[in-house]
Protein backbone atom coordinates (compact mmCIF):
# COMPACT_ATOMS: atom_id res chain seq x y z
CA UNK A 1 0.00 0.00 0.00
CA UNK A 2 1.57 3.58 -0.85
CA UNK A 3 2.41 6.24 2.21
CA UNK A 4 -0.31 8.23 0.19
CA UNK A 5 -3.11 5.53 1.05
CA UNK A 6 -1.82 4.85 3.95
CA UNK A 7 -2.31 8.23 5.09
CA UNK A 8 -6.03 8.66 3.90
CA UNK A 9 -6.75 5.49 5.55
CA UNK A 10 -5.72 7.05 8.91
CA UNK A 11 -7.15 10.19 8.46
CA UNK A 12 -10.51 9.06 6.79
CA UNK A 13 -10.94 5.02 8.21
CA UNK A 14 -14.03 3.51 7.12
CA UNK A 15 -15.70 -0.28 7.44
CA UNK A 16 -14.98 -2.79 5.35
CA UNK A 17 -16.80 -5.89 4.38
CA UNK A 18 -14.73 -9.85 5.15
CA UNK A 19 -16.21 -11.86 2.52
CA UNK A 20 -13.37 -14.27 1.34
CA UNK A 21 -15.26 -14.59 -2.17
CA UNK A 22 -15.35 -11.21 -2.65
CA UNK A 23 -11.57 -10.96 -1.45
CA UNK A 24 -10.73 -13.46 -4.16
CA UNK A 25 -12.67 -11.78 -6.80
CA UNK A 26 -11.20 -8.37 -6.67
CA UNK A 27 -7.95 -10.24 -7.31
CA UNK A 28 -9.54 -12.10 -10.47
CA UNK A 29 -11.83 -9.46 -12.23
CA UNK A 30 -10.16 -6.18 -13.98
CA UNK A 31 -10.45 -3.11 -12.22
CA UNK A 32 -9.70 -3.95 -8.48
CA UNK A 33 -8.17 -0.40 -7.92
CA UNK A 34 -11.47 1.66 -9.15
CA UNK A 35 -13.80 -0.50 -6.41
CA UNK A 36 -13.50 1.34 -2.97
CA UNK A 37 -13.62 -1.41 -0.08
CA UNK A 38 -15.66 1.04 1.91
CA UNK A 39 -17.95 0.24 -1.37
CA UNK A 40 -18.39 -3.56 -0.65
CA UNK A 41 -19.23 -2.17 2.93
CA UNK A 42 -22.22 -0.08 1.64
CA UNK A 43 -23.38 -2.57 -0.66
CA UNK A 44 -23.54 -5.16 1.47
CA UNK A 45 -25.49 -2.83 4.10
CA UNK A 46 -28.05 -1.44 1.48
CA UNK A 47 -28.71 -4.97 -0.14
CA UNK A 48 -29.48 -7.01 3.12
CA UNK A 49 -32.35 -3.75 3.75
CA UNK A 50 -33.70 -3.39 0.52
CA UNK A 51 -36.83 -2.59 0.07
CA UNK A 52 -39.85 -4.99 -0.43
CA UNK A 53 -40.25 -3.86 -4.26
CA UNK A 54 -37.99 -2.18 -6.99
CA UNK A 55 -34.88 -3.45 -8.80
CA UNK A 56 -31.38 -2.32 -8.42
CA UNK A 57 -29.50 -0.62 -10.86
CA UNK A 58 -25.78 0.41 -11.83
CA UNK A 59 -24.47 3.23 -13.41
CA UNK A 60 -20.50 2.43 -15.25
CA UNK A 61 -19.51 -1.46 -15.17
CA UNK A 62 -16.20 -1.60 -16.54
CA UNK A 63 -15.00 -5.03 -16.68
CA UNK A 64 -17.67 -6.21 -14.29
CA UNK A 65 -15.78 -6.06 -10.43
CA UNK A 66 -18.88 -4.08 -8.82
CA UNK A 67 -21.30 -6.03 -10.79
CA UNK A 68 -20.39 -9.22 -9.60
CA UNK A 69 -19.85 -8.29 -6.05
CA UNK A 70 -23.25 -6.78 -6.18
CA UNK A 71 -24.51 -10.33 -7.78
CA UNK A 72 -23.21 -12.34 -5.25
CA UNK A 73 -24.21 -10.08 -2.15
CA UNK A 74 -28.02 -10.32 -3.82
CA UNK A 75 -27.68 -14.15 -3.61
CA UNK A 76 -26.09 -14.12 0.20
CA UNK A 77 -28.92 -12.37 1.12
CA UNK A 78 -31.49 -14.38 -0.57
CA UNK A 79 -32.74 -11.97 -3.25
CA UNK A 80 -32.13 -13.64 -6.51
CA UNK A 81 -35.28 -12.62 -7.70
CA UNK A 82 -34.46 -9.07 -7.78
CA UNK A 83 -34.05 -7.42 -11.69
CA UNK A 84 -30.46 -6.49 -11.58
CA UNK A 85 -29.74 -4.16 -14.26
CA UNK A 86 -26.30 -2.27 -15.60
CA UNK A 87 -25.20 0.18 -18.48
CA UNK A 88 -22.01 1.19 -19.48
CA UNK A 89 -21.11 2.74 -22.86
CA UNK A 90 -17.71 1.30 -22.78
CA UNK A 91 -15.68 4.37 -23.77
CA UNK A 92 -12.37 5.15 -23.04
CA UNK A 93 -11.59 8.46 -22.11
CA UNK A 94 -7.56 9.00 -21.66
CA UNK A 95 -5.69 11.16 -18.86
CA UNK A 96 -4.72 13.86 -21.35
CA UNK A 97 -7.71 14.26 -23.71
CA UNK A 98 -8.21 17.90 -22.73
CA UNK A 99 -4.45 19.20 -23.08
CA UNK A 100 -4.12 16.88 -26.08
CA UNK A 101 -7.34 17.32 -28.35
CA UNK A 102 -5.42 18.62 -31.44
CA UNK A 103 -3.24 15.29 -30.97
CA UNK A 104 -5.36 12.81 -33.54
CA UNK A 105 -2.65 10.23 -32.91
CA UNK A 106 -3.28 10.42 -29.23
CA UNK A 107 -6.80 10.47 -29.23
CA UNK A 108 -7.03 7.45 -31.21
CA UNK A 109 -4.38 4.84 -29.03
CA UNK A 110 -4.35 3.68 -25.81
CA UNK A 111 -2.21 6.33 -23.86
CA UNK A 112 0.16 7.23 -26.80
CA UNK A 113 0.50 3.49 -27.38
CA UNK A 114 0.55 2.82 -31.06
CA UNK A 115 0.20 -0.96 -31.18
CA UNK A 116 -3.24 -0.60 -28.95
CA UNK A 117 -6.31 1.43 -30.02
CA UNK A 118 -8.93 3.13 -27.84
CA UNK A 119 -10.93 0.80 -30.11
CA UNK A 120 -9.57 -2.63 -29.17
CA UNK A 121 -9.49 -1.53 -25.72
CA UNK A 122 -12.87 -0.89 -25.02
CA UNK A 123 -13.74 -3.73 -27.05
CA UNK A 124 -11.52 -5.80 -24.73
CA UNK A 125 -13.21 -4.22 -21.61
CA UNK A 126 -16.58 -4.96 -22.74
CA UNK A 127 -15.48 -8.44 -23.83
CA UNK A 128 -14.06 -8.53 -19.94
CA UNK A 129 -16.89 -7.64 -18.55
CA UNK A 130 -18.98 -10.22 -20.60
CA UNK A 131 -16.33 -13.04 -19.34
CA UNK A 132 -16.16 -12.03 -15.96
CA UNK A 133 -20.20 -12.18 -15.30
CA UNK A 134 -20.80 -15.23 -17.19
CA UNK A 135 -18.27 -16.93 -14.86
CA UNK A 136 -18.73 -14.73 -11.42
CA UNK A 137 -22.58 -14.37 -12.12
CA UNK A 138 -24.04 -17.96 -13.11
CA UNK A 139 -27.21 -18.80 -13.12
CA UNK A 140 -27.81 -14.82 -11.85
CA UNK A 141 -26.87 -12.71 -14.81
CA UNK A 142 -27.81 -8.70 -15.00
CA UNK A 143 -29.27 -7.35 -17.52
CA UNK A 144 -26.47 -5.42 -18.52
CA UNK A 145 -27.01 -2.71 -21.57
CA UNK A 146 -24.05 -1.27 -24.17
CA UNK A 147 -25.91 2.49 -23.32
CA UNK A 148 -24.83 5.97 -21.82
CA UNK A 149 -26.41 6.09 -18.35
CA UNK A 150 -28.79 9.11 -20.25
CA UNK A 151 -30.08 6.52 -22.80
CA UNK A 152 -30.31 3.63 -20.44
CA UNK A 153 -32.73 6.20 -18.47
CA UNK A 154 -34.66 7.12 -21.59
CA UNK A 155 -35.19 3.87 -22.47
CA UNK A 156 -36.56 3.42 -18.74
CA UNK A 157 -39.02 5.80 -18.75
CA UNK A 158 -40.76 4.92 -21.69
CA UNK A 159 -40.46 1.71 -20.71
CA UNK A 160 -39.01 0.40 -23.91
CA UNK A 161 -38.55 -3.59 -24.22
CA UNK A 162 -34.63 -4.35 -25.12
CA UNK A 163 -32.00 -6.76 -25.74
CA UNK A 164 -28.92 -6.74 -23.29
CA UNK A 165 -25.58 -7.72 -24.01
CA UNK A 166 -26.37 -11.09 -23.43
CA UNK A 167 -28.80 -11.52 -26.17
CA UNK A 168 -31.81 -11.17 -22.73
CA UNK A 169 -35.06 -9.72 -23.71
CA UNK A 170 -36.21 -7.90 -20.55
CA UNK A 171 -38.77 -4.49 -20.43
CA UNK A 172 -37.10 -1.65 -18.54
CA UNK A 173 -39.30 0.60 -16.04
CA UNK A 174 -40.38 0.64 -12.84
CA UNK A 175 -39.18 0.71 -9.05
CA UNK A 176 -35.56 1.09 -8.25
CA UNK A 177 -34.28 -0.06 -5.09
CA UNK A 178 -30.78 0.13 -5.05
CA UNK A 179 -28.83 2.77 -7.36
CA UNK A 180 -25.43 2.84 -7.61
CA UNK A 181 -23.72 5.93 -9.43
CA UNK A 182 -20.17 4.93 -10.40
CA UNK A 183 -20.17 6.71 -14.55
CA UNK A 184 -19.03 9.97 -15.48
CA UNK A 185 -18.02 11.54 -11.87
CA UNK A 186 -18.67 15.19 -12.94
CA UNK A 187 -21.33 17.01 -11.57
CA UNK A 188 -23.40 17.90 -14.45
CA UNK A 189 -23.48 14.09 -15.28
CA UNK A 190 -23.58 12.88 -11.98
CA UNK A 191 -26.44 15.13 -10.95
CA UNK A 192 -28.75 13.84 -14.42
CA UNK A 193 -28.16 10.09 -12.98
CA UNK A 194 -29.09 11.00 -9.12
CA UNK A 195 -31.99 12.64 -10.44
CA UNK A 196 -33.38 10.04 -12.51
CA UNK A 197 -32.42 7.67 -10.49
CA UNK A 198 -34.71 9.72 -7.28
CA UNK A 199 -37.87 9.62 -9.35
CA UNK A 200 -38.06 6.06 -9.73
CA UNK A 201 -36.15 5.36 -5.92
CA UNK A 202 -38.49 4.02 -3.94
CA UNK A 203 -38.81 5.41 -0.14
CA UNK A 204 -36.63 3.40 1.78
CA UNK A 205 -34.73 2.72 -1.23
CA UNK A 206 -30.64 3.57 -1.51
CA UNK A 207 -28.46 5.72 -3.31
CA UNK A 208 -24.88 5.30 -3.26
CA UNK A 209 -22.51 7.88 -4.92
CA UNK A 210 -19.23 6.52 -6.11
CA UNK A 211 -16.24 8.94 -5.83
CA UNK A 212 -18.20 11.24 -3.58
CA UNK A 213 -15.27 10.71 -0.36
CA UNK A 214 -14.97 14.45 1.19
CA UNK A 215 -11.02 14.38 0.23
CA UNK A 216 -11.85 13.71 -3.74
CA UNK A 217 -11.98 16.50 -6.50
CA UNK A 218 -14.81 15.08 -8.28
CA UNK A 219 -17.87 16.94 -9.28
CA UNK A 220 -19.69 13.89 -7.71
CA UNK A 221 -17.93 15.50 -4.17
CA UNK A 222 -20.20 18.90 -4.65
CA UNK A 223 -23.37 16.80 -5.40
CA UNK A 224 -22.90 14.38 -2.25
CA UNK A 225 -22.73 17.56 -0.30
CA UNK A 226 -25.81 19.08 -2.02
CA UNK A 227 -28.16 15.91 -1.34
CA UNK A 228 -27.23 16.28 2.39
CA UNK A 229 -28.97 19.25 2.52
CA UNK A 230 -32.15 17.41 0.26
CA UNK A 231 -35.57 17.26 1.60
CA UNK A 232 -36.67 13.48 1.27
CA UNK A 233 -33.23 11.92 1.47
CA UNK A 234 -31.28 10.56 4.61
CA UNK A 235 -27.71 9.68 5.01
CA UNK A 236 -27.08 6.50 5.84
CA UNK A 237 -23.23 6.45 5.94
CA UNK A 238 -20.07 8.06 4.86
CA UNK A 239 -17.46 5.29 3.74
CA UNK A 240 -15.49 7.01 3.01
CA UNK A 241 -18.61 7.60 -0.03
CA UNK A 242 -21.87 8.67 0.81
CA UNK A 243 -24.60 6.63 0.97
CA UNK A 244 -28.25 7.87 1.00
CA UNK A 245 -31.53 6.55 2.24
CA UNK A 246 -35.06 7.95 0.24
CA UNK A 247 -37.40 8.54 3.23
């Protein structure tokens, strides 16, 4: 663990969850480093609560980490029946893209690396996250969709019947009782998913805000400390991310 960790960790400590499965999983699925332990924590609190009706829902996938933790914590606690739904557009957005727009050679590899495209990456991730829930997720797929989170919500509220990435015919709409908002972290994006995600939240339903930690520079930081201050919404726990109860 770096001195830089290290030091958060004393000055912001937060609960984790001991699940050896998940333990072994983060060291078997892509994208162990973007899935805060304090995360698995919340999940795991908000998923053995849920309420009686409304599915849960996640905002950004990746390679599938979250999803799969998520998938198993539903089946510890008994709620396989639960809709379990995803989207993900599977873009790949580089460190530099700002500073380097007029660069077409950069904006088309992987990090200035010629032999792998931005293509072929997110194709790979995709492909990863296909693998990794087939495997991790048996018997207990989500209906995961190739869509922005703003289509994915479109498609929700006009209850359109689709396809998902596993070839899964399933109608969208309805209750949501779990939401969790891990895509684009800025606050104009972050804010369109908490508030579609609010006006299908059931009460007693949770909301929990990825990158939201008081010591981040995310826009997703401003909006946690915004919905503190909402009429109708609770928090439950900062770990170090907030997580929110609809009351």
């Amino acid at each position: 663990m770096s001195l830089y960790r290290k030091l958060l960790l004393r000055l912001h400590p937060f609960k984790t969850l001991q699940d050896d499965y998940i333990t072994r999983l983060q060291g078997s699925v892509g994208g162990a480093g973007m899935l805060h332990p304090g995360n698995v924590y919340a999940f795991n609190y908000a998923l053995r609560r849920l309420p009686e009706t409304g599915a849960v829902l996640e905002i950004g996938s990746f390679a599938g980490l979250s999803a799969n933790v998520i998938s198993w914590l539903l089946r510890k606690h008994q709620a396989e029946t639960r809709l379990f739904f995803c989207c993900d557009p599977w873009v790949y957005d580089g460190y530099h893209d700002v500073s380097r727009k007029e660069d077409p050679e950069y904006l088309e590899y992987f990090e200035g690396c010629a032999h792998v495209t931005r293509e072929a990456y997110t194709n790979f991730i995709r492909e990863s996250f296909m693998r990794n829930t087939q495997l991790f997720s048996k018997g207990f797929l989500p209906h995961a969709f190739h869509l922005t989170s703003d289509a994915f919500f479109d498609a929700w509220h006009e209850k359109r019947m689709l396809t998902d990435v596993f070839h899964a015919p399933v109608t969208l709409g309805g209750p949501l009782a779990f939401v969790y908002v891990d895509g684009d972290h800025s606050y104009e994006q972050a804010s369109r998913d908490v508030e579609h995600a609010l006006k299908h939240l059931v009460p007693g339903g949770f909301l929990l805000l990825d990158d939201s930690a008081d010591f981040w520079k995310y826009g997703s930081v401003r909006l946690a400390r915004e919905l503190k201050r909402r009429k109708g919404l609770e928090l439950v726990m900062k770990n170090p991310n907030y997580l929110f109860v609809k009351r």
